[in-house]
Structure formats: C-alpha cells, structure tokens
C-alpha atoms as a PDB file:
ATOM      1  CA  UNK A   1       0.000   0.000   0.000  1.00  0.00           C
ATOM      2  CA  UNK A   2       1.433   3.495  -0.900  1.00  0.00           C
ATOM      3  CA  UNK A   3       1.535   6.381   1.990  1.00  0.00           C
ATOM      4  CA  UNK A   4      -0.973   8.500  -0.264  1.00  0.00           C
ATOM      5  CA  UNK A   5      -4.664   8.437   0.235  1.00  0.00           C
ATOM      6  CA  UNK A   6      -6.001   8.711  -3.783  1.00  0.00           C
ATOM      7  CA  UNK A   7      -9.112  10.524  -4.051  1.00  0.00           C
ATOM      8  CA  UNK A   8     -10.966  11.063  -7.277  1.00  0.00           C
ATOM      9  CA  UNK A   9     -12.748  14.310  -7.610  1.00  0.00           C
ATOM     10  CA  UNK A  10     -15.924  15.737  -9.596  1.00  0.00           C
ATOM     11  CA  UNK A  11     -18.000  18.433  -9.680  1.00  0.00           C
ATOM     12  CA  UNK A  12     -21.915  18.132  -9.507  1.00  0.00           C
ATOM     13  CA  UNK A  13     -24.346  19.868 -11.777  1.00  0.00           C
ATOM     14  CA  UNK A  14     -25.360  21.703  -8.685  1.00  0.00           C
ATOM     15  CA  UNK A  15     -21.507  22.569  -7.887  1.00  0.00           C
ATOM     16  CA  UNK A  16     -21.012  20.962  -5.096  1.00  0.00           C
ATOM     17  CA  UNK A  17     -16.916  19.146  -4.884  1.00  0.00           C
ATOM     18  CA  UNK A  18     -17.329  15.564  -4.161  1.00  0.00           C
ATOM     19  CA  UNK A  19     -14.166  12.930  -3.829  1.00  0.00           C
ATOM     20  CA  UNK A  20     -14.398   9.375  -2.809  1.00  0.00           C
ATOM     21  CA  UNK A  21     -11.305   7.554  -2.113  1.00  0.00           C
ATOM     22  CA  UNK A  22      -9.681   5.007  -4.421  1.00  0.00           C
ATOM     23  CA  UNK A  23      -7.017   2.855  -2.428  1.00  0.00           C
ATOM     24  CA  UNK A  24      -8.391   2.252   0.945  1.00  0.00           C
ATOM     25  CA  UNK A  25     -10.518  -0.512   2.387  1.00  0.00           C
ATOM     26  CA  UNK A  26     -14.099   0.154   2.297  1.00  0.00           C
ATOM     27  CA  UNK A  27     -14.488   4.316   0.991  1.00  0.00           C
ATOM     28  CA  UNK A  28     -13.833   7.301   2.695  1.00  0.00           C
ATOM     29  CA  UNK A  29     -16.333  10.571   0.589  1.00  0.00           C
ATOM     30  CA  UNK A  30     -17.389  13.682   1.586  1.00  0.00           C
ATOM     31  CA  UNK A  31     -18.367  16.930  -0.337  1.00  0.00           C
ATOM     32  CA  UNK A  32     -18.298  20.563  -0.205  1.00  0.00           C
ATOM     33  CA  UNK A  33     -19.106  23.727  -2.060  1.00  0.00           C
ATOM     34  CA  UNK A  34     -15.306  24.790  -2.565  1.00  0.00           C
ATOM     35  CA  UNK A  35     -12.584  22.776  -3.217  1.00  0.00           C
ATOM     36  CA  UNK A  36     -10.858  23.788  -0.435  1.00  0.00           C
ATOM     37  CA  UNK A  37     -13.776  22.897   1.514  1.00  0.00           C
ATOM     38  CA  UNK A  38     -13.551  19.543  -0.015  1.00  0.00           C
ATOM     39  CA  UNK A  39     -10.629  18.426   1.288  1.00  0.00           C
ATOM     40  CA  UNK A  40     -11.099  19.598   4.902  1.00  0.00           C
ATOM     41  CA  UNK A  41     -14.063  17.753   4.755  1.00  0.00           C
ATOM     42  CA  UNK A  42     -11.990  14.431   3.313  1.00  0.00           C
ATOM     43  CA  UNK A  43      -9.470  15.357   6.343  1.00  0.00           C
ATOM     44  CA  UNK A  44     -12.352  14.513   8.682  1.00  0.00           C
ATOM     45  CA  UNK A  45     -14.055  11.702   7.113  1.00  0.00           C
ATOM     46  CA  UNK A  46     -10.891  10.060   7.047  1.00  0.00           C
ATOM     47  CA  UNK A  47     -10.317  10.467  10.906  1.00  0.00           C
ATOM     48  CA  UNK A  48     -13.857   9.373  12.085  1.00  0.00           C
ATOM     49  CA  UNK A  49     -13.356   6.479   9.191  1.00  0.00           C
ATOM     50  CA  UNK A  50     -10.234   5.317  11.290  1.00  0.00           C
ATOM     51  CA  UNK A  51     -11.593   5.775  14.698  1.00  0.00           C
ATOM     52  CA  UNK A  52     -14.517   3.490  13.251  1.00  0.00           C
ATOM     53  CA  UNK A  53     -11.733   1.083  12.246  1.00  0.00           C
ATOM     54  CA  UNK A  54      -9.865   0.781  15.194  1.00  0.00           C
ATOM     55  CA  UNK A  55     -13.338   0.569  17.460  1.00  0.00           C
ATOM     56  CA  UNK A  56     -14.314  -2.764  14.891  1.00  0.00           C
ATOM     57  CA  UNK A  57     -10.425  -3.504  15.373  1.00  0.00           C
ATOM     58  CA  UNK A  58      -9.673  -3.663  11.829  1.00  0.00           C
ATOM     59  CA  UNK A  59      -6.244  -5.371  11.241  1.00  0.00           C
ATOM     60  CA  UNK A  60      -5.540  -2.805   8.693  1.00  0.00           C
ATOM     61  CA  UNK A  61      -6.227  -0.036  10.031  1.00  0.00           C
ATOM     62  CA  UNK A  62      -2.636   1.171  10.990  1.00  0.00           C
ATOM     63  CA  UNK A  63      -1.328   0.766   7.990  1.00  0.00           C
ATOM     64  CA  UNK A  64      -3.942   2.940   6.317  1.00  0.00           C
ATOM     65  CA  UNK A  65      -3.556   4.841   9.615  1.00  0.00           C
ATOM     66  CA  UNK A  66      -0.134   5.757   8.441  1.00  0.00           C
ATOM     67  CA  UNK A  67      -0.808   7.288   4.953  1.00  0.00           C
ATOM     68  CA  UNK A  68       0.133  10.887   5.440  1.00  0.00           C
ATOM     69  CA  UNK A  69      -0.374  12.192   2.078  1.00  0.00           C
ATOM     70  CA  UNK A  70      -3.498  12.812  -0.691  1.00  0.00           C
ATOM     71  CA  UNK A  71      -3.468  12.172  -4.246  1.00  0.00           C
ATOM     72  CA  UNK A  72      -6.064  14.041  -5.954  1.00  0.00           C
ATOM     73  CA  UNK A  73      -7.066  12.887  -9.537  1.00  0.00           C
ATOM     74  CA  UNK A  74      -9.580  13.849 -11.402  1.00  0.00           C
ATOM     75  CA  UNK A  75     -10.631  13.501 -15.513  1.00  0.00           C
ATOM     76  CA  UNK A  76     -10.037  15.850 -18.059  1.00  0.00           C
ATOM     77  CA  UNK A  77     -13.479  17.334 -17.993  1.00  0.00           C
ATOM     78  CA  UNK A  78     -13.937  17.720 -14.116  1.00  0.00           C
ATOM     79  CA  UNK A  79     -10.270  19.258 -14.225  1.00  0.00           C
ATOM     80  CA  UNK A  80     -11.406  21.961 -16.874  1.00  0.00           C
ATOM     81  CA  UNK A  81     -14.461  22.251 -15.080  1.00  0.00           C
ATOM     82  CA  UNK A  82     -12.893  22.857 -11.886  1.00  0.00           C
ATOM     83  CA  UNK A  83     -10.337  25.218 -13.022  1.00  0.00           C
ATOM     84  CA  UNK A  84     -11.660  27.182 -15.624  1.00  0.00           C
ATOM     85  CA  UNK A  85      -9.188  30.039 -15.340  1.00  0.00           C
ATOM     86  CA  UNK A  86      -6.979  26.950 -17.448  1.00  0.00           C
ATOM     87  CA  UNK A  87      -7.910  27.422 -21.321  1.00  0.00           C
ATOM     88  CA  UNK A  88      -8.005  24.198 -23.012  1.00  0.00           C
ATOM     89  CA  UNK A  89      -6.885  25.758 -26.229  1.00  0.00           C
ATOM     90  CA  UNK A  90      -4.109  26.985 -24.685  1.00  0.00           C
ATOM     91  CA  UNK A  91      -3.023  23.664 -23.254  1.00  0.00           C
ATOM     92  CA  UNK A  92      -4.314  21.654 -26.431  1.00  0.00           C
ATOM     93  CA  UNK A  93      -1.706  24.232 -28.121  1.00  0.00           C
ATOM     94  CA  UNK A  94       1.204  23.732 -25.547  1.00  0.00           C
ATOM     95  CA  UNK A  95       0.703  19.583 -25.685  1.00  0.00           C
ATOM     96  CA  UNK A  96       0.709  20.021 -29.662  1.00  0.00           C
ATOM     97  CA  UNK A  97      -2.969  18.680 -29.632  1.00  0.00           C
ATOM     98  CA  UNK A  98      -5.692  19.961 -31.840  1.00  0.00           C
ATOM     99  CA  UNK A  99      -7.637  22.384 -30.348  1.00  0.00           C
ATOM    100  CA  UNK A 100     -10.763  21.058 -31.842  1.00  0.00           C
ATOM    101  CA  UNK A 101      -9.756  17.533 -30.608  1.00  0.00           C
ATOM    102  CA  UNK A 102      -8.878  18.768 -27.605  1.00  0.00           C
ATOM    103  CA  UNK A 103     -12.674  20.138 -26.681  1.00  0.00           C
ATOM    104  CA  UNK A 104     -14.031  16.874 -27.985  1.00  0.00           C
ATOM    105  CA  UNK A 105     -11.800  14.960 -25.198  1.00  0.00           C
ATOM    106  CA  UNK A 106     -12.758  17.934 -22.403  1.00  0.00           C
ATOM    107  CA  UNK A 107     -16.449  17.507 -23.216  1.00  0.00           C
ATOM    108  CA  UNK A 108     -16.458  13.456 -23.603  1.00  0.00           C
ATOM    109  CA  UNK A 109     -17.233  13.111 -26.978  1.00  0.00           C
ATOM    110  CA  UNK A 110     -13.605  10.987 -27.868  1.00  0.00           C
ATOM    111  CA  UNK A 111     -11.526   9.393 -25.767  1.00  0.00           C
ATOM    112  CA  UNK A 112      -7.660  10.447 -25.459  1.00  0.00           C
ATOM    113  CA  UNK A 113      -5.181   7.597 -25.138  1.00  0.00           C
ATOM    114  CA  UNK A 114      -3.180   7.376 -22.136  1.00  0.00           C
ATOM    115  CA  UNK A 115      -0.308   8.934 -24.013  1.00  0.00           C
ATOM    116  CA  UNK A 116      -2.352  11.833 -24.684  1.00  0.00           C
ATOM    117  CA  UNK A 117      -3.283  12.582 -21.434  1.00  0.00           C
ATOM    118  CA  UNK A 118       0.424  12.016 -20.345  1.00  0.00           C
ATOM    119  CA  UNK A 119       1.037  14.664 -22.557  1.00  0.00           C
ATOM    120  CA  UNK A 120      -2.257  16.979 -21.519  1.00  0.00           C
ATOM    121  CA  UNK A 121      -1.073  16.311 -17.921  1.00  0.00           C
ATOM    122  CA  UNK A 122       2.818  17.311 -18.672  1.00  0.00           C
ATOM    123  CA  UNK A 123       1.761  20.395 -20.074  1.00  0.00           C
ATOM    124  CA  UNK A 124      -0.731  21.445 -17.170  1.00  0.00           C
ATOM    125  CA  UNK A 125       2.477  20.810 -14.866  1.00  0.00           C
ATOM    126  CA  UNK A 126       4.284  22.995 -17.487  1.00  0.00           C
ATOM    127  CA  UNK A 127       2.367  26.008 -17.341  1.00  0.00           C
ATOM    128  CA  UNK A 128       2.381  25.354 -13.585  1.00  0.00           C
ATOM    129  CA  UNK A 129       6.216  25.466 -12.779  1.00  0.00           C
ATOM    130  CA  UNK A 130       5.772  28.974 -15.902  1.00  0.00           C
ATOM    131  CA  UNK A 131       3.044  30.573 -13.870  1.00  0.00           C
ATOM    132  CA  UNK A 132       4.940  29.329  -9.977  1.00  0.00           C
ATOM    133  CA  UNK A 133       8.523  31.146 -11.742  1.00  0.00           C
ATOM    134  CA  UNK A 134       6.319  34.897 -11.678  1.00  0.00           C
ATOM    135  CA  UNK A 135       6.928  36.917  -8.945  1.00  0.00           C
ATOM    136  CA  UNK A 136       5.328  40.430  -8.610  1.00  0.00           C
END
C-alpha cells in the first residue's frame, strides 16, 4: 500500500466538490461547495473512518492509519471544469494537440489515449512550474 490516500474528484451539476477515495478498504467521501472545503471535509471523514476502524479492530487499520499524504485525480473534464481560469486551447496548443480535438476529449465526446493525457497532464504541470517562476 502506498503512503498517499487517492481521491478522485468531480463536480456536480449543482456545484457541489465531491471525492471518494480510491485505495483504501471500504471508501472514505465527503463533499463541499469549494474545493478547499472539499478536502477539509476528506481530512475529517478520514479520521472518524479510522476511529470506526480501530473501534471494529480492523487489522488494517494502521497501515492505512499511516498514509500521510493525498493524491487528488480527477478527468479531463472535471479538471477543466474545476479550473476554468486553465484554457483548453491553450493547453491543447502547448501539448501540440488539436484544439478542436482537444474540446471533444474535455467535453467526452472521444476518448484520449493514455499517451495523450500524459502529454495533456505534462503540459498542465508545465504552465504550472511557468506561472509558480512569476513573482510580482
């Protein structure tokens, strides 16, 4: 078992941030109206998920006990949904993708490959460590 807790994320229709974990025995969700909110709310469920645990004397509950970090993940849509500052043209253009393709993948109607969402993903990061260099 890895030391990260995986949680995929979406977004309702109504807003609302829900994640439900991946990796764990049994699942850990919660929900919120910010993302931030989110994963305070994961922070708890998590705790009163172990206490439960250790009460029913789970015998893995320290190991899961010991995970110390989160993995959020999330698919392409939900990501440009829940960052829309992020234009997928411009990271369609910075991945070398079709723009046009690109907004099919974002929206659902084609699928990318795993390669192409390596490459979506490596040029998110990109334009991360770009925008993390700017200092004001």
């Amino acid at each position: 078992m890895t030391n990260s807790v995986q949680i995929f994320i979406e977004k309702a229709e109504d807003g609302m941030y829900w994640g439900t974990s991946q990796n764990i025995p049994g699942v850990v969700s919660a929900f919120g109206s910010t993302l931030e909110e989110l994963k305070n709310n994961l922070k708890v469920a998590f705790q009163d998920y172990l206490e439960v645990a250790k009460d029913e004397q789970e015998d893995w509950v320290d190991e899961v006990g010991k995970m110390n970090k989160w993995d959020y993940k999330m698919n392409l849509q939900a990501f440009f949904s829940l960052i829309p500052e992020v234009k997928i043209s411009a990271i369609g253009k910075k991945a070398k993708i079709n723009e046009s393709l690109m907004r099919q993948y974002v929206t659902g109607k084609a699928t990318a490959s795993e390669e192409r969402v390596k490459l979506i993903e490596k040029a998110i990061h990109e334009l991360g460590k770009e925008l993390q260099s700017v200092s004001f």
